[in-house]
N, C-alpha and C. Protein backbone atom coordinates (compact mmCIF):
# COMPACT_ATOMS: atom_id res chain seq x y z
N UNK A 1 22.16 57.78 59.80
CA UNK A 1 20.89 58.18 60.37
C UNK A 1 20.24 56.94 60.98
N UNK A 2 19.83 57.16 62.10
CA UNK A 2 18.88 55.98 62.98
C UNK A 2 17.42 55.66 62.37
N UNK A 3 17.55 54.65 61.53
CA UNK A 3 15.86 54.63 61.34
C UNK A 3 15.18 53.25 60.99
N UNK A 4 14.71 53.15 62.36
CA UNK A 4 13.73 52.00 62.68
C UNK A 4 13.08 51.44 61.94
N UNK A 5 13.09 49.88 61.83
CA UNK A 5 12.05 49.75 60.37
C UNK A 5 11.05 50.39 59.90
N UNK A 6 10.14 50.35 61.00
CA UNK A 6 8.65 51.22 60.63
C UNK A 6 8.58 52.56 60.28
N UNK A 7 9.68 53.42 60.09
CA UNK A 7 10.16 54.39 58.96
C UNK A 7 10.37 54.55 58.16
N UNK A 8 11.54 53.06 58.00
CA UNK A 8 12.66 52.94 56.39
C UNK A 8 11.68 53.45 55.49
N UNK A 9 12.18 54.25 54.49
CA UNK A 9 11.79 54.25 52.93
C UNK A 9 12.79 54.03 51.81
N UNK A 10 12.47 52.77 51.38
CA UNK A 10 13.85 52.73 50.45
C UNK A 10 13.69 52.77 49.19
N UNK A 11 12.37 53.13 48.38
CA UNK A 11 11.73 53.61 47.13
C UNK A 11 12.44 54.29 46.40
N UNK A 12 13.33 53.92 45.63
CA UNK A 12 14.03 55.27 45.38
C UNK A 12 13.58 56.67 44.77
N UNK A 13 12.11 56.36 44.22
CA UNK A 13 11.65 56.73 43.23
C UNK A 13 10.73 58.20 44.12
N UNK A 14 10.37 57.37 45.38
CA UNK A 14 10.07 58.42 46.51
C UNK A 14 11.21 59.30 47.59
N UNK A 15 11.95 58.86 47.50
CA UNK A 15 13.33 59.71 47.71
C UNK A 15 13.42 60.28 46.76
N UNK A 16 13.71 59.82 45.69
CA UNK A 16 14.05 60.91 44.47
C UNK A 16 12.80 62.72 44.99
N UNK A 17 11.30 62.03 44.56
CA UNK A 17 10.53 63.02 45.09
C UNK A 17 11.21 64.31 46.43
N UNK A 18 11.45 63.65 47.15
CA UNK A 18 12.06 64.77 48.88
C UNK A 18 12.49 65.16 48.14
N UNK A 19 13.50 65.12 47.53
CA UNK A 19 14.91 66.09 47.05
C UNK A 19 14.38 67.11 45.65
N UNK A 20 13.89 66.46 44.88
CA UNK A 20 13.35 67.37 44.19
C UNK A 20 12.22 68.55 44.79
N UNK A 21 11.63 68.25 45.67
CA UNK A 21 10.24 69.10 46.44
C UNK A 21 11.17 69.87 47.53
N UNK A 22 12.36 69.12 48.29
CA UNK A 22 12.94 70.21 49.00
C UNK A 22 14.66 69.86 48.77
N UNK A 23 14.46 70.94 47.89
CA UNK A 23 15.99 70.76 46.88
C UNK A 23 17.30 71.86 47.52
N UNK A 24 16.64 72.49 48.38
CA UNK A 24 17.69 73.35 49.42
C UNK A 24 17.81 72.72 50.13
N UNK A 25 19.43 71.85 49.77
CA UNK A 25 19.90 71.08 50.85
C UNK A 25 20.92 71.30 51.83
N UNK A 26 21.63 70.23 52.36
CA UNK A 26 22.90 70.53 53.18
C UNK A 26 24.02 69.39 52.97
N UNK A 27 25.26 70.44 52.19
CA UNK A 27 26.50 69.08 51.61
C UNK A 27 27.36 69.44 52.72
N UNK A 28 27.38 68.19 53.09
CA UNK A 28 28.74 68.07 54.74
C UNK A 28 29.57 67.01 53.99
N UNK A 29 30.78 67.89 54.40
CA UNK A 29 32.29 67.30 53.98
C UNK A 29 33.17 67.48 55.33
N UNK A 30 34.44 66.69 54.58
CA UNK A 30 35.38 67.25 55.47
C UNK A 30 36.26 68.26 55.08
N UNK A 31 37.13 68.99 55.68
CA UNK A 31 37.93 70.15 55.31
C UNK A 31 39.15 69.84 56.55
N UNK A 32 40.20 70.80 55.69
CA UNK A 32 41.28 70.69 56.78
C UNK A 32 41.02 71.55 57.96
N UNK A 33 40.18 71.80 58.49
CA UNK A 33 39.79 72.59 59.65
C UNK A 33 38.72 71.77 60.33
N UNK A 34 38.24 70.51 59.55
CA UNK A 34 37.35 69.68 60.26
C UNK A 34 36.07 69.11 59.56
N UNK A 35 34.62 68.90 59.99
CA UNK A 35 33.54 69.16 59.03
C UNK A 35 33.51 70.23 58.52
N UNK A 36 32.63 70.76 57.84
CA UNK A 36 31.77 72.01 57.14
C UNK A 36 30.73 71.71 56.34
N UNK A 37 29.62 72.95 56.50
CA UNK A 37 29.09 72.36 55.24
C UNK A 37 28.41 73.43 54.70
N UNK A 38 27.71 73.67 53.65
CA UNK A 38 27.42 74.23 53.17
C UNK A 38 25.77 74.47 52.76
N UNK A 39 25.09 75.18 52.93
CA UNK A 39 23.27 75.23 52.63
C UNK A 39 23.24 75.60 51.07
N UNK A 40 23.04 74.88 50.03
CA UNK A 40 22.93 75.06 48.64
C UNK A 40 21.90 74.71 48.21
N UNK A 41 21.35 74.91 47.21
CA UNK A 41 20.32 74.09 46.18
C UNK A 41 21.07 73.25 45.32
N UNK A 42 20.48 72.07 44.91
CA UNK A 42 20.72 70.97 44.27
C UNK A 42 19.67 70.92 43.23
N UNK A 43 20.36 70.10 42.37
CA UNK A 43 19.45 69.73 40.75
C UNK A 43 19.84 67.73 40.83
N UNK A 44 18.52 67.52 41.09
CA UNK A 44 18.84 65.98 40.88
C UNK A 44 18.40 65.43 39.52
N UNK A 45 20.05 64.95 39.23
CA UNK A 45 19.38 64.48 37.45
C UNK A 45 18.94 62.62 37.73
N UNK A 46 17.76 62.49 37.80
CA UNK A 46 17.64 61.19 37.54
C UNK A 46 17.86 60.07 36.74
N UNK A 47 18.07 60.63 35.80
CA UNK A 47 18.36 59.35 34.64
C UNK A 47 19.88 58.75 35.06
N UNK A 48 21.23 59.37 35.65
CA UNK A 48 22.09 59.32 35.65
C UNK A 48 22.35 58.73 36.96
N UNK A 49 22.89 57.38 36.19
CA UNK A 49 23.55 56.65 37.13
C UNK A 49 22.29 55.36 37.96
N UNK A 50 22.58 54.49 38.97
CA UNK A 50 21.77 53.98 39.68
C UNK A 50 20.63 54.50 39.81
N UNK A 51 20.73 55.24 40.86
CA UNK A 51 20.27 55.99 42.16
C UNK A 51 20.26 57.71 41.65
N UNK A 52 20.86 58.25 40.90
CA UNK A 52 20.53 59.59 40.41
C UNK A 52 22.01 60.10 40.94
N UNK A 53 21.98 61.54 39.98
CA UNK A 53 23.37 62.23 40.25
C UNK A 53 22.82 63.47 41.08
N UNK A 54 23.50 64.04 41.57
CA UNK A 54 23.01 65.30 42.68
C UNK A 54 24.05 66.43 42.44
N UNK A 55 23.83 67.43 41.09
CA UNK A 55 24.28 68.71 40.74
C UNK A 55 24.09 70.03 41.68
N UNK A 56 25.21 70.71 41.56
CA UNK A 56 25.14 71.80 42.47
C UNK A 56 25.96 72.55 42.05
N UNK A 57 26.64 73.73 42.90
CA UNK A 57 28.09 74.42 43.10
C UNK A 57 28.02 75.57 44.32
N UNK A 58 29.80 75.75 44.48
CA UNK A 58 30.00 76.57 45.32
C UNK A 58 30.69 77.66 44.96
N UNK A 59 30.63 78.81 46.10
CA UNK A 59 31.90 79.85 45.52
C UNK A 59 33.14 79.34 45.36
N UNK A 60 33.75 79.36 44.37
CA UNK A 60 35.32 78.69 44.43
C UNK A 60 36.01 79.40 45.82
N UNK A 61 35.61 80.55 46.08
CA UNK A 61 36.52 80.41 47.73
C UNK A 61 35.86 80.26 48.59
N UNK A 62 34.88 79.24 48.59
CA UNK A 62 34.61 78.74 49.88
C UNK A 62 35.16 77.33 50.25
N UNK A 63 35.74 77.80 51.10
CA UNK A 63 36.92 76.54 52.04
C UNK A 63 36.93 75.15 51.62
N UNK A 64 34.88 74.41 51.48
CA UNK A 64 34.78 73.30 51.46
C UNK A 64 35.04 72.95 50.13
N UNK A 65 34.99 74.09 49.25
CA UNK A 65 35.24 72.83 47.37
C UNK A 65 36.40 72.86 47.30
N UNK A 66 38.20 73.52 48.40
CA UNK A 66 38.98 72.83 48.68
C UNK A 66 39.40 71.46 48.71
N UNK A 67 38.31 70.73 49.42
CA UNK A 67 38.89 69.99 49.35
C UNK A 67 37.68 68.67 49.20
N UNK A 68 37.26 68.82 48.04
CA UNK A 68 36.11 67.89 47.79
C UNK A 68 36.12 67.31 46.49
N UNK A 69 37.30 67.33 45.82
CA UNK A 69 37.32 65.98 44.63
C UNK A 69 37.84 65.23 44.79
N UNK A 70 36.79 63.88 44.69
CA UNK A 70 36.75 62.94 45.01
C UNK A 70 36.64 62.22 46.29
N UNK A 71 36.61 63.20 47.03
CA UNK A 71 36.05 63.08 48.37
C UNK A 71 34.53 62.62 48.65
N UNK A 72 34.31 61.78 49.55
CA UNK A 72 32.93 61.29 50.13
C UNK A 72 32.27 62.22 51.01
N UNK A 73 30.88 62.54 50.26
CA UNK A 73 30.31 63.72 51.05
C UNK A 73 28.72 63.06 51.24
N UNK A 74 27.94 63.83 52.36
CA UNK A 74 26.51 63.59 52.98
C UNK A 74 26.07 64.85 52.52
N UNK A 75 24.93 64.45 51.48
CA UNK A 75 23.74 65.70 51.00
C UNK A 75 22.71 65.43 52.34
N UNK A 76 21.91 66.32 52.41
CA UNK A 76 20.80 66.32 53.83
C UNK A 76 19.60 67.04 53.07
N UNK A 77 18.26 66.10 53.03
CA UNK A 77 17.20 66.78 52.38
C UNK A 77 15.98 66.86 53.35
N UNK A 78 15.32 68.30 54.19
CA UNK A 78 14.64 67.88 54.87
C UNK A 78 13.28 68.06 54.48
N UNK A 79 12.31 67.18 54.43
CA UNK A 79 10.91 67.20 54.08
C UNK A 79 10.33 68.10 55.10
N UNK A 80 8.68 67.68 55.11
CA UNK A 80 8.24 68.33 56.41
C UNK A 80 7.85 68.20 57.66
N UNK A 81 7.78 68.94 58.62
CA UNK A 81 7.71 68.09 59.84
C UNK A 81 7.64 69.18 60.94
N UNK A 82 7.59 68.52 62.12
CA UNK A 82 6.58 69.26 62.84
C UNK A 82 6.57 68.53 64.35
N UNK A 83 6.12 69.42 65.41
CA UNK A 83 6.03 68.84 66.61
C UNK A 83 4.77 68.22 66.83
N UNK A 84 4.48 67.00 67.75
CA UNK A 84 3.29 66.22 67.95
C UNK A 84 3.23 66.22 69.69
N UNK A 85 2.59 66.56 70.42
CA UNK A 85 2.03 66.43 71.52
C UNK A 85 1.21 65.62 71.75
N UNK A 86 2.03 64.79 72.89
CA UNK A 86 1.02 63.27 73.80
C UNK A 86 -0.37 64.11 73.97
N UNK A 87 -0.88 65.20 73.79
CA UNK A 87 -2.09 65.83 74.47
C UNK A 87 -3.05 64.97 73.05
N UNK A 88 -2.92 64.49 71.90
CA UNK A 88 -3.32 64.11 70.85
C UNK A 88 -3.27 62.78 70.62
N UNK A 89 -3.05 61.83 71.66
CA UNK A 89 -2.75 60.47 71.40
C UNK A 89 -3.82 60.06 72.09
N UNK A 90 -4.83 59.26 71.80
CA UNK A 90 -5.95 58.29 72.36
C UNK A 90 -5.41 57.61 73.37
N UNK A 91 -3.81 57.09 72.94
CA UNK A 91 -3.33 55.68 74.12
C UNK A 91 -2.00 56.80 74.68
N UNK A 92 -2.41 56.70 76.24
CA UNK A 92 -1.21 57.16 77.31
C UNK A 92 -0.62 55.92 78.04
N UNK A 93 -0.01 56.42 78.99
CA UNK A 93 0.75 57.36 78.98
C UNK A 93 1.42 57.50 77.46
N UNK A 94 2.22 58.67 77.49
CA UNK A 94 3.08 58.90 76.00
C UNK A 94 3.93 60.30 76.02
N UNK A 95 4.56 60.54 75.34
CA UNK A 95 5.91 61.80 75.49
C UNK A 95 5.47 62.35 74.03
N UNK A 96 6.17 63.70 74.09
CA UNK A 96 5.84 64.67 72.77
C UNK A 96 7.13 64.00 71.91
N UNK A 97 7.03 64.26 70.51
CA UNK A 97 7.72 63.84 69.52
C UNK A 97 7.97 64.82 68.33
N UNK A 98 8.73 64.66 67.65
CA UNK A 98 8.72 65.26 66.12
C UNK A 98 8.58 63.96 64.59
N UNK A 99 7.49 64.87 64.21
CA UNK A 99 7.17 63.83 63.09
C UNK A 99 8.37 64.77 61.85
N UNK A 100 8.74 63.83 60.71
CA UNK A 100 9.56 64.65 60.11
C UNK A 100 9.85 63.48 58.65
N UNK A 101 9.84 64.40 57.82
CA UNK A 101 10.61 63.25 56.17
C UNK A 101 11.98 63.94 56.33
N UNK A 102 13.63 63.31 55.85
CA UNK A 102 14.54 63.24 55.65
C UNK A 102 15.34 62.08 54.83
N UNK A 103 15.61 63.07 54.14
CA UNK A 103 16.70 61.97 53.02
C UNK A 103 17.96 62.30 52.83
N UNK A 104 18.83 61.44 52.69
CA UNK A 104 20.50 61.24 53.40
C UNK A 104 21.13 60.98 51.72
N UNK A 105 21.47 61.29 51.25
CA UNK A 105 22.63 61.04 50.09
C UNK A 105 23.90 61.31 50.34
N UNK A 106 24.50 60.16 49.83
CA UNK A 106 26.37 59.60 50.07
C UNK A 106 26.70 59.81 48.90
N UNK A 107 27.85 60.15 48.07
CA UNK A 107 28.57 59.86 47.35
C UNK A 107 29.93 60.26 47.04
N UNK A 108 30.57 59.94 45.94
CA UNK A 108 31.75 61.08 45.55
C UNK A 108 31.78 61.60 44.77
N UNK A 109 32.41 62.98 45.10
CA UNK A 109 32.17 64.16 44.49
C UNK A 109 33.14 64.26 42.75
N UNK A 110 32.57 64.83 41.94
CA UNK A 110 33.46 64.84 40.96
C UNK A 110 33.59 66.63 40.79
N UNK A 111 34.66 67.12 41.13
CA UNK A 111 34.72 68.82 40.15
C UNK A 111 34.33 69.12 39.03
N UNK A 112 33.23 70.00 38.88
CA UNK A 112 33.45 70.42 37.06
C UNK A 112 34.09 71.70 36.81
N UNK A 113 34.92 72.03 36.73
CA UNK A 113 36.16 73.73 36.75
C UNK A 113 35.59 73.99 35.17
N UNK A 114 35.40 73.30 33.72
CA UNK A 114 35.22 73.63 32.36
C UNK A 114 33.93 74.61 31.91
N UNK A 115 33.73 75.63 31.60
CA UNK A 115 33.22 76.87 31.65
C UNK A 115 31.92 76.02 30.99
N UNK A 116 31.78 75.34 30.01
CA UNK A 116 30.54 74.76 29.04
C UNK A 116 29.89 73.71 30.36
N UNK A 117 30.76 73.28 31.11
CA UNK A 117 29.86 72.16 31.57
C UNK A 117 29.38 73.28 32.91
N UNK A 118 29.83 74.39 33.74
CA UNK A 118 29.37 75.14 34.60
C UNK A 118 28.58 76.19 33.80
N UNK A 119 28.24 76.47 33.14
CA UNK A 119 27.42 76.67 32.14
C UNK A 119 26.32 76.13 32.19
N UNK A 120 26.32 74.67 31.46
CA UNK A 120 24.86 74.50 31.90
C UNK A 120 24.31 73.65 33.14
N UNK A 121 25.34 73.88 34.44
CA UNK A 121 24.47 73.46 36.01
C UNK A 121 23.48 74.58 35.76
N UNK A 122 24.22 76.00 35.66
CA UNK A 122 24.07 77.17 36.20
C UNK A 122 22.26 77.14 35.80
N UNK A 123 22.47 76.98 34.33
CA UNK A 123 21.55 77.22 33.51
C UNK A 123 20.67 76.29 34.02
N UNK A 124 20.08 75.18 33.90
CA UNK A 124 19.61 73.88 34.27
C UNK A 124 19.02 74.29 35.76
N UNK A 125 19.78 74.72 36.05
CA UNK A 125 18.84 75.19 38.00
C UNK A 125 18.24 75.95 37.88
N UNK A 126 18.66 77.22 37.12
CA UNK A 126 17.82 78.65 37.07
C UNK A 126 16.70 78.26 36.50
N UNK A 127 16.49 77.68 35.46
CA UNK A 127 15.37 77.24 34.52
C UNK A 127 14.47 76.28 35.45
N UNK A 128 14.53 75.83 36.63
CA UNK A 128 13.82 75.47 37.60
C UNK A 128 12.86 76.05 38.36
N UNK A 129 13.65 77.25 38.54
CA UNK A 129 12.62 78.06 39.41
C UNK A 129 12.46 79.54 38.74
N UNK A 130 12.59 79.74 37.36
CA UNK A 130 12.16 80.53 36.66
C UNK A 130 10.95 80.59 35.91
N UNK A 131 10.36 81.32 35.35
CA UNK A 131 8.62 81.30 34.74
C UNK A 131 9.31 80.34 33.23
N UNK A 132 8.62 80.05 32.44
CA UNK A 132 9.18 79.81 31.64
C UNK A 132 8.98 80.92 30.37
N UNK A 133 8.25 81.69 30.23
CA UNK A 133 8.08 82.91 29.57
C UNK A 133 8.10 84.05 30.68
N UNK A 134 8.84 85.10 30.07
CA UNK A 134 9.86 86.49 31.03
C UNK A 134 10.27 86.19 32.31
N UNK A 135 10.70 84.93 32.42
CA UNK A 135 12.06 84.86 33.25
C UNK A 135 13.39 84.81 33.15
N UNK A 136 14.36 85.27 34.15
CA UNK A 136 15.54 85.41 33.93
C UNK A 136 16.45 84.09 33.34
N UNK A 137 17.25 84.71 32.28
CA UNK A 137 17.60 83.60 31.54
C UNK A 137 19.45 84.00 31.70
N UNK A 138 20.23 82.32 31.79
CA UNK A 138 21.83 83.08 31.87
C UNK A 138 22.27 83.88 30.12
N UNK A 139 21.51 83.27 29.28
CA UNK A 139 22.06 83.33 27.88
C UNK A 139 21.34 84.73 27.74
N UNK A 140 21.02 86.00 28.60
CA UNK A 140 20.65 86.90 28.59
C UNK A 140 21.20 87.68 28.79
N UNK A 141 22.05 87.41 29.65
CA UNK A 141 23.40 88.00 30.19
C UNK A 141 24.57 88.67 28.85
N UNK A 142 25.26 89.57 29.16
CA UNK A 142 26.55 89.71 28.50
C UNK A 142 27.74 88.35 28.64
N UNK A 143 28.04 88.14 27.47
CA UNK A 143 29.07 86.93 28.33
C UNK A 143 29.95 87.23 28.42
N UNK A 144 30.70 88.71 29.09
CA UNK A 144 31.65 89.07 29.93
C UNK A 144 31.35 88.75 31.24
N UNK A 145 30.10 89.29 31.61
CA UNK A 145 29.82 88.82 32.51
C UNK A 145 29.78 87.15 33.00
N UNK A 146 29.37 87.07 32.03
CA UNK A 146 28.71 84.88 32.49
C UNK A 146 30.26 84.54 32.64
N UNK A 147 31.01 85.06 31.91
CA UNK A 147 32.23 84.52 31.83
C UNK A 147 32.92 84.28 33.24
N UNK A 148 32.79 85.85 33.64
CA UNK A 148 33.07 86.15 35.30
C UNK A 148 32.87 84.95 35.89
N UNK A 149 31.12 85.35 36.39
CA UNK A 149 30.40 84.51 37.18
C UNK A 149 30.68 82.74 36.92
N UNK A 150 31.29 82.59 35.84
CA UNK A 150 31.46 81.35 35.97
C UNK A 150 32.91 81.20 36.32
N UNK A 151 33.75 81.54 36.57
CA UNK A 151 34.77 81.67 36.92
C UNK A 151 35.01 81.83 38.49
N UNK A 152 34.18 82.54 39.41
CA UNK A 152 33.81 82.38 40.91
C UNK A 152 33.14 81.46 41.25
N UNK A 153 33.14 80.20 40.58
CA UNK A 153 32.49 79.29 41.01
C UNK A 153 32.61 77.95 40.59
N UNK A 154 33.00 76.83 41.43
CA UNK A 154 33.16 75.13 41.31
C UNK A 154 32.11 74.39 40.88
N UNK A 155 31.77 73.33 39.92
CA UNK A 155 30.92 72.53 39.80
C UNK A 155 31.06 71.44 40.28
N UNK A 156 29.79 70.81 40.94
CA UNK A 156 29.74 69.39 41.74
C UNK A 156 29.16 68.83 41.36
N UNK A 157 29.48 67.74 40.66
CA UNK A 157 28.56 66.33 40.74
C UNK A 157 28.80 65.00 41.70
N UNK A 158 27.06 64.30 42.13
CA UNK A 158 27.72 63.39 42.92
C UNK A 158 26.80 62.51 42.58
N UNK A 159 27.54 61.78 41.81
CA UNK A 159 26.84 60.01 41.81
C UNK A 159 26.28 59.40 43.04
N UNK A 160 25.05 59.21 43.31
CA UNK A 160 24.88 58.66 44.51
C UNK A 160 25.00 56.89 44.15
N UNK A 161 25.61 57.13 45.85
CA UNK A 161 26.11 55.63 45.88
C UNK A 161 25.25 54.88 46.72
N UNK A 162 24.24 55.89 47.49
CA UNK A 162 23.42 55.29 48.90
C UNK A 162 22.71 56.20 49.41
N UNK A 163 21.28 55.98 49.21
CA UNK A 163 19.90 56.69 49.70
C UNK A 163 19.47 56.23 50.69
N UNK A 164 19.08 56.86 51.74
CA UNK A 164 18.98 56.50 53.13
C UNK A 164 17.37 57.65 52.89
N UNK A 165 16.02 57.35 53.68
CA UNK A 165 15.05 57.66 53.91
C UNK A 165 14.32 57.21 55.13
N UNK A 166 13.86 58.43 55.45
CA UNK A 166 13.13 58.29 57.42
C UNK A 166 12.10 59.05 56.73
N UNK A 167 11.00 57.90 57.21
CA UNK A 167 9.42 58.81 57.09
C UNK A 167 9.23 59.06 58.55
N UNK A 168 9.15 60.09 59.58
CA UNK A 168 8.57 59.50 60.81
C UNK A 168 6.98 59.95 60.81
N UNK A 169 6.34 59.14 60.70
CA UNK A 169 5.27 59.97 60.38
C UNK A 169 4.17 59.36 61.37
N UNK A 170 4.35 58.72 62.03
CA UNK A 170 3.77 58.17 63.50
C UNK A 170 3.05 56.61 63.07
N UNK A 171 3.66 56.11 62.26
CA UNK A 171 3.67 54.47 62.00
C UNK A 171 3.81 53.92 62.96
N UNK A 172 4.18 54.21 63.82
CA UNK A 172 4.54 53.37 65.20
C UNK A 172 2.88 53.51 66.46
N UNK A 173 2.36 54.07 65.77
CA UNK A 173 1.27 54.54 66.60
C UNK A 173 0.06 54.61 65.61
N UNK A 174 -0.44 53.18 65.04
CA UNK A 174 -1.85 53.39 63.64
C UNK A 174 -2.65 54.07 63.98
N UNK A 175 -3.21 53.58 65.05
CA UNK A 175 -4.49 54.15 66.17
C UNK A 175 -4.11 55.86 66.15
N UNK A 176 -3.46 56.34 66.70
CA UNK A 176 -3.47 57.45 66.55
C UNK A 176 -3.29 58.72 65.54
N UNK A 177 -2.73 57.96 64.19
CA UNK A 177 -2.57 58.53 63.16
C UNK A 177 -3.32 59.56 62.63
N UNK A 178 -4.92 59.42 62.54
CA UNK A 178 -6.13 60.57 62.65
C UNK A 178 -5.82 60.89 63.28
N UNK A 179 -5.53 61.04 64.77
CA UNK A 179 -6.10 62.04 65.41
C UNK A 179 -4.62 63.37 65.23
N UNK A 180 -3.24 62.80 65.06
CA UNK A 180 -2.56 63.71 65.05
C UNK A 180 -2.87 64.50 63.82
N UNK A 181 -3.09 64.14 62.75
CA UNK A 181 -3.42 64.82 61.44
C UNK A 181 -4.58 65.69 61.84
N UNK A 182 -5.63 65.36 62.15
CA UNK A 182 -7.13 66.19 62.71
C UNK A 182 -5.89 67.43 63.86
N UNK A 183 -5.43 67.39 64.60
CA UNK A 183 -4.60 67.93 65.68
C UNK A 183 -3.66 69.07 64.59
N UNK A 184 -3.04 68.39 63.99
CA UNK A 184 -2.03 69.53 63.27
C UNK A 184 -2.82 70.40 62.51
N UNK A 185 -4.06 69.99 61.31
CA UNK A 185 -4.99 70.80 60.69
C UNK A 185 -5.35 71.96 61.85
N UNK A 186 -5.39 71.31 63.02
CA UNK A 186 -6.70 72.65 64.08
C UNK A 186 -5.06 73.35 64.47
N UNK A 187 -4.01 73.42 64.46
CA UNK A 187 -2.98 74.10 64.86
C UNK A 187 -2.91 74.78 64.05
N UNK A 188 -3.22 74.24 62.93
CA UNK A 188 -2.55 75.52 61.21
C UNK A 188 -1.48 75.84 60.96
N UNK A 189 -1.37 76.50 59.89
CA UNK A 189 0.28 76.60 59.43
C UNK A 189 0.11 75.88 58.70
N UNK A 190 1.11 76.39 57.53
CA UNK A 190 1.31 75.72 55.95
C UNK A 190 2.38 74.27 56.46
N UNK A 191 3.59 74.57 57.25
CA UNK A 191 3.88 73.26 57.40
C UNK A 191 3.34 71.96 58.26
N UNK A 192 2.24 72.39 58.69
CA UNK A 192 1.36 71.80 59.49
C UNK A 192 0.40 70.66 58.23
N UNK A 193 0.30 71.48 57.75
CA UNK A 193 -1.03 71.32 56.88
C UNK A 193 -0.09 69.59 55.54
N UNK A 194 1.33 70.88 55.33
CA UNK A 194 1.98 69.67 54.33
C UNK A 194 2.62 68.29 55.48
N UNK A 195 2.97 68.51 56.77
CA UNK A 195 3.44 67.24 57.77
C UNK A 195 1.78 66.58 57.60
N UNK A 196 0.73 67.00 57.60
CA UNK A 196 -0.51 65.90 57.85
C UNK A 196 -1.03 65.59 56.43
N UNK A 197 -0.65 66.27 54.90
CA UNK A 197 -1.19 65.49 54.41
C UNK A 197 -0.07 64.33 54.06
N UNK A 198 1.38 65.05 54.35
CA UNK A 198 2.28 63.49 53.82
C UNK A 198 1.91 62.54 55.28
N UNK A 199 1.39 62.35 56.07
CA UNK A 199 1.15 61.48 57.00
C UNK A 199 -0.22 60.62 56.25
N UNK A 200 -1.03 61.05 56.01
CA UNK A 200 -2.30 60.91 55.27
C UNK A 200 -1.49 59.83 54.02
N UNK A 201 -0.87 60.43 53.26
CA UNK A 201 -0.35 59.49 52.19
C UNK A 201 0.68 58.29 52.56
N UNK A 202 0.93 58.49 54.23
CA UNK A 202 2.03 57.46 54.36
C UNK A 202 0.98 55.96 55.52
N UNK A 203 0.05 56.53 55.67
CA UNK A 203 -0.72 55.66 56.37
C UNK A 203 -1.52 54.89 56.12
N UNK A 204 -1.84 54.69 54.73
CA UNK A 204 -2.05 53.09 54.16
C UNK A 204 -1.32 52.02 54.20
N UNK A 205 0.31 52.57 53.61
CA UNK A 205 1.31 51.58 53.72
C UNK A 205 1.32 51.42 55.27
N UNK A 206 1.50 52.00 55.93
CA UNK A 206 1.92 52.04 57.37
C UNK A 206 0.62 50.91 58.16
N UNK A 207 -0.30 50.86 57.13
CA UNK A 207 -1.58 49.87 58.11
C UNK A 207 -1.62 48.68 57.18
N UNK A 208 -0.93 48.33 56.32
CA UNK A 208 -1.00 47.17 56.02
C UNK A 208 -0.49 46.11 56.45
C-alpha cells in the first residue's frame, strides 16, 4: 500500500482498534487459478504473538483454503471514508479526493482441521456479536449438528508478521481540516458523520 508519511500509522495498538471496529475483512491469497479472495469476518486475538493473531475460517470447499497452509496471505481492513470535494477547501486551486482509514495485515497462515480448536473460533466470534443474555449460543446446538458444521469448514490462524496503516484524513491540508469535517456533517450520512469524527481525532497529531 502507498502511504505517504503524513498518513503512516504505525501504533499498533490503533491498528489493532480498525480491525476490531471493522472486522469484515478481505483475505487475498494465491490459488492455482491465480489471486482470490475471500470477504470474511475476523477475530483478532491480541495477546498472541507480536503484533496480534488474526482468526477466521472458510468453507472447506472454497478453492482458497486449498491452498493456504503456510502460505503468505494480505488481510484488508477498511475503516471509514468518504469523498471530499475541492468545493470545501479555503486554498485552490485543488482536485476532489477520498479521505479513508485502511489497515493491511501480512502473515502465514496456519490450518486448524481439529474439531476442539474449530470449535472454539466458531464459538469466540459468535459470542462477539451476540447479546450476552438470549443470544445464540454454538453449545446450544445438537452436537450432531456442530459436529457437521464443523466439519464444512477450515480454521485460520495468522500470526501477523507486518501492520501497514493509512489514515488519509486530509493531514496534508491543516488549514482545511474544519472545514471538510463542518462539509461532511452538512452532507450527512452515518459514514459521513464517523469519516469526520475520526478526522477530528486524527488532527491534533496531524498539527503538531
Amino acid at each position: 500500500m502507498y502511504i505517504p508519511a503524513h498518513f503512516a500509522v504505525r501504533d499498533t495498538a490503533a491498528l489493532h482498534d480498525v480491525i476490531d471496529n471493522h472486522a469484515f475483512g478481505l483475505l487475498v491469497s494465491s490459488a492455482a487459478s491465480g489471486l482470490i479472495a475471500s470477504h470474511i469476518p475476523f477475530l483478532l486475538d491480541r495477546a498472541r504473538g507480536e503484533q496480534g493473531t488474526l482468526l477466521c475460517h472458510l468453507a472447506a470447499a472454497n478453492e482458497q483454503a486449498a491452498a493456504l497452509d503456510g502460505a503468505e496471505v494480505l488481510c484488508v481492513f477498511q475503516g471509514p471514508h468518504g469523498y471530499v470535494s475541492p468545493r470545501w477547501y479555503a486554498k485552490k486551486p485543488a482536485v476532489p479526493t477520498w479521505n479513508y482509514i485502511a489497515v493491511h495485515a501480512y502473515g502465514r497462515v496456519r490450518l486448524v482441521r481439529d474439531a476442539e480448536g474449530l470449535y472454539d473460533m466458531v464459538d469466540r466470534l459468535s459470542k462477539i456479536y451476540e447479546p450476552a443474555d438470549g443470544g445464540w449460543r454454538l453449545a446450544d446446538e445438537p452436537e450432531s449438528f456442530t459436529a457437521s458444521m464443523l466439519r464444512g469448514i477450515v480454521g485460520i490462524e495468522i500470526p501477523i508478521a507486518r501492520l501497514e496503516g493509512k489514515f488519509k484524513l486530509s493531514q496534508n491540508r491543516p488549514t482545511d481540516i474544519a472545514l471538510v469535517i463542518e462539509a461532511l456533517r452538512a452532507e450527512g450520512g452515518a459514514e459521513n458523520e464517523r469519516l469526520a469524527a475520526a478526522m477530528e481525532r486524527a488532527a491534533p497529531a496531524a498539527k503538531r
